[in-house]
Protein backbone atom coordinates (compact mmCIF):
# COMPACT_ATOMS: atom_id res chain seq x y z
CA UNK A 1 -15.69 40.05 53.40
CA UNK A 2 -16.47 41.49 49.67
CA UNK A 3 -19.07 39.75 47.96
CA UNK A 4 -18.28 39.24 44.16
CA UNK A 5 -20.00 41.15 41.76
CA UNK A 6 -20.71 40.18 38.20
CA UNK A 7 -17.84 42.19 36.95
CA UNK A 8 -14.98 40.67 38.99
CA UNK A 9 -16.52 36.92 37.76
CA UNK A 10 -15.93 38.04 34.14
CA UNK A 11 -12.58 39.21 34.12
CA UNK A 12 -11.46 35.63 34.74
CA UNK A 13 -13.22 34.14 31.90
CA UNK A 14 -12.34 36.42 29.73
CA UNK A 15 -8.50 36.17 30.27
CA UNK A 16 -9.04 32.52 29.75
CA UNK A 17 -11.23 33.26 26.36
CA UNK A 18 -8.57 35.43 25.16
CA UNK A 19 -5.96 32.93 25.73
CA UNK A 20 -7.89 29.88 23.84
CA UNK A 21 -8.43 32.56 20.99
CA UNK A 22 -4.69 33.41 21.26
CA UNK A 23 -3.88 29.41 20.89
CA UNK A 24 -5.41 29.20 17.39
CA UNK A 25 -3.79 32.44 16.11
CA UNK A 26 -1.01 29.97 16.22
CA UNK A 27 -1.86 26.57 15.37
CA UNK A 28 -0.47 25.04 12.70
CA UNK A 29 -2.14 22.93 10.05
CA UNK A 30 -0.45 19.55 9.58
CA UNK A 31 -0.69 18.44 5.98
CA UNK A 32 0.52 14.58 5.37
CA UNK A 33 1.80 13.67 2.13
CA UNK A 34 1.72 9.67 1.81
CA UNK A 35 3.89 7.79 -0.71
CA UNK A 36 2.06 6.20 -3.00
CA UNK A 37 5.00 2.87 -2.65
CA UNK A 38 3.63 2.86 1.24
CA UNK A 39 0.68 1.17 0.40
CA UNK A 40 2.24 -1.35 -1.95
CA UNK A 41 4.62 -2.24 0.58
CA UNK A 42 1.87 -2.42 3.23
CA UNK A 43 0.20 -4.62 0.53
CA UNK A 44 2.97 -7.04 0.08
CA UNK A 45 4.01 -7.17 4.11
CA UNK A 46 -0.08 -8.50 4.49
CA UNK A 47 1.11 -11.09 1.35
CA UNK A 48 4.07 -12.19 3.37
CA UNK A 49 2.05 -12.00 6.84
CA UNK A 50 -0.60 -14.21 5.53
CA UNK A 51 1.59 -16.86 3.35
CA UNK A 52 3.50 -17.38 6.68
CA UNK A 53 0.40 -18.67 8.40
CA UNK A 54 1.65 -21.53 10.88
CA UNK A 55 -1.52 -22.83 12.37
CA UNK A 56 -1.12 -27.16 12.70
CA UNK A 57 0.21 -26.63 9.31
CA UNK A 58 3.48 -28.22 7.97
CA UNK A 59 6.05 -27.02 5.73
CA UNK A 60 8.92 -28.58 4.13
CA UNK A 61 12.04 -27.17 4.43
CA UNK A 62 14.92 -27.21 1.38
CA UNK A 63 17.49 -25.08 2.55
CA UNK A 64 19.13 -24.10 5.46
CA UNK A 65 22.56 -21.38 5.55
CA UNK A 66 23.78 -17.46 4.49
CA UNK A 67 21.46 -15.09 3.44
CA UNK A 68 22.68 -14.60 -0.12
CA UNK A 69 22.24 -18.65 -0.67
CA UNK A 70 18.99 -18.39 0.23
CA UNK A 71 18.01 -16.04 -1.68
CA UNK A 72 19.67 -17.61 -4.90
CA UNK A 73 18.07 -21.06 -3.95
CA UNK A 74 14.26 -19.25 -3.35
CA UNK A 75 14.62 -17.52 -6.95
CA UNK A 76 15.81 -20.84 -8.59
CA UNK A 77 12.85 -22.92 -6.43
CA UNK A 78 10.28 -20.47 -7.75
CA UNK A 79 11.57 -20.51 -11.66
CA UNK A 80 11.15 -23.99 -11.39
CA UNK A 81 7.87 -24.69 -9.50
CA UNK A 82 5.42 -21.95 -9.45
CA UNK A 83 2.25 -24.26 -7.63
CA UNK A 84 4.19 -23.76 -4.38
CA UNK A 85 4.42 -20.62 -1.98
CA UNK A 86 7.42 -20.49 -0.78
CA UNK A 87 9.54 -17.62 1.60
CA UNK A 88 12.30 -17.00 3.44
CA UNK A 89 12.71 -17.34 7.06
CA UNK A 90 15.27 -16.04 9.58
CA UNK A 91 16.09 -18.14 12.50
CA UNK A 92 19.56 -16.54 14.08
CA UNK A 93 22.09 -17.35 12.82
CA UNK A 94 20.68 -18.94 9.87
CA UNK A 95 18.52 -18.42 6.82
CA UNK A 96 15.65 -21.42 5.70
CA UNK A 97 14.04 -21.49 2.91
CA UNK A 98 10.47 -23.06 3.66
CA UNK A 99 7.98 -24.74 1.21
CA UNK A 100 4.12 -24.82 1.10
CA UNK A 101 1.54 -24.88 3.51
CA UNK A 102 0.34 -28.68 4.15
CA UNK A 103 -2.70 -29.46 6.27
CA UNK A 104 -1.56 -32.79 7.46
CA UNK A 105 1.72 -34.56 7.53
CA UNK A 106 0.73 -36.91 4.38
CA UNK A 107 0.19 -34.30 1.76
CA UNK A 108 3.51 -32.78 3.40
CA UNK A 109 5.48 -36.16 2.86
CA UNK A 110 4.03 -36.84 -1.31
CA UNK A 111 5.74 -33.11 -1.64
CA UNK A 112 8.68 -34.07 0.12
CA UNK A 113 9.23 -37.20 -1.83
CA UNK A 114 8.96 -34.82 -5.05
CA UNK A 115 11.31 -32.27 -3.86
CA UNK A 116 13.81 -34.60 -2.64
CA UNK A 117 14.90 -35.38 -6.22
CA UNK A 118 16.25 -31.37 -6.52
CA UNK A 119 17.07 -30.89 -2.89
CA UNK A 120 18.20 -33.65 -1.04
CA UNK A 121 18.48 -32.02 2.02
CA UNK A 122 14.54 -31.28 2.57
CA UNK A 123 12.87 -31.81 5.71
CA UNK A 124 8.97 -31.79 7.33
CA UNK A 125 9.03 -29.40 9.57
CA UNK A 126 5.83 -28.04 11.54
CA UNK A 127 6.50 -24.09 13.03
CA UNK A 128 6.24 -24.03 16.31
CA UNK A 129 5.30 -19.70 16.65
């Protein structure tokens, strides 16, 4: 049996220094390059995240179909009342258009009565998610 002298115990460590120095020779330095638009999209998803808070809150909901109608009837609903939030929601196969963010069911109904004048079709509803 050979008993290990203090050169054999160094050649491992230095094969395994030289390899670790080898490593970084070729490492490459990683450089990201953000958008500036990221953020403001970030920005406006936390907007959107936030005015779609469902918590025991009720909304009223005016319209109900295609995508395109939607849109036109969300542009038209904000020209014409700007004290409300209001968004779009997707619920296959249909798109809603939802209304406010009432605490209880009264404050939800006064609205409702309002809105009923322009779009006779509205409805309480009270998200479920």
């Amino acid at each position: 049996m050979k008993i290990a002298t203090q050169k054999d115990l160094l050649k491992p460590c230095f094969i395994i220094l030289l390899f670790f120095n080898f490593l970084t020779l070729f490492a490459q330095e990683v450089t990201l390059n953000q958008d500036p638009k990221f953020e403001q999209l970030l920005a406006e998803k936390r907007k959107v995240n936030s005015s779609i808070t469902i918590n025991n809150r009720y909304k009223i909901q005016i319209f109900n179909g295609s995508s395109e109608e939607s849109k036109k009837t969300l542009i038209q609903f904000k020209k014409d009342n700007k004290n409300y939030d209001a968004t779009i929601v997707f619920s296959t196969p249909l798109y809603k258009v939802w209304i406010g963010n009432f605490k209880t069911r009264i404050e939800a109904e006064r609205n409702l009565n309002l809105l009923k004048k322009s779009y006779p079709n509205s409805i309480i509803i009270k998200p479920n998610k």
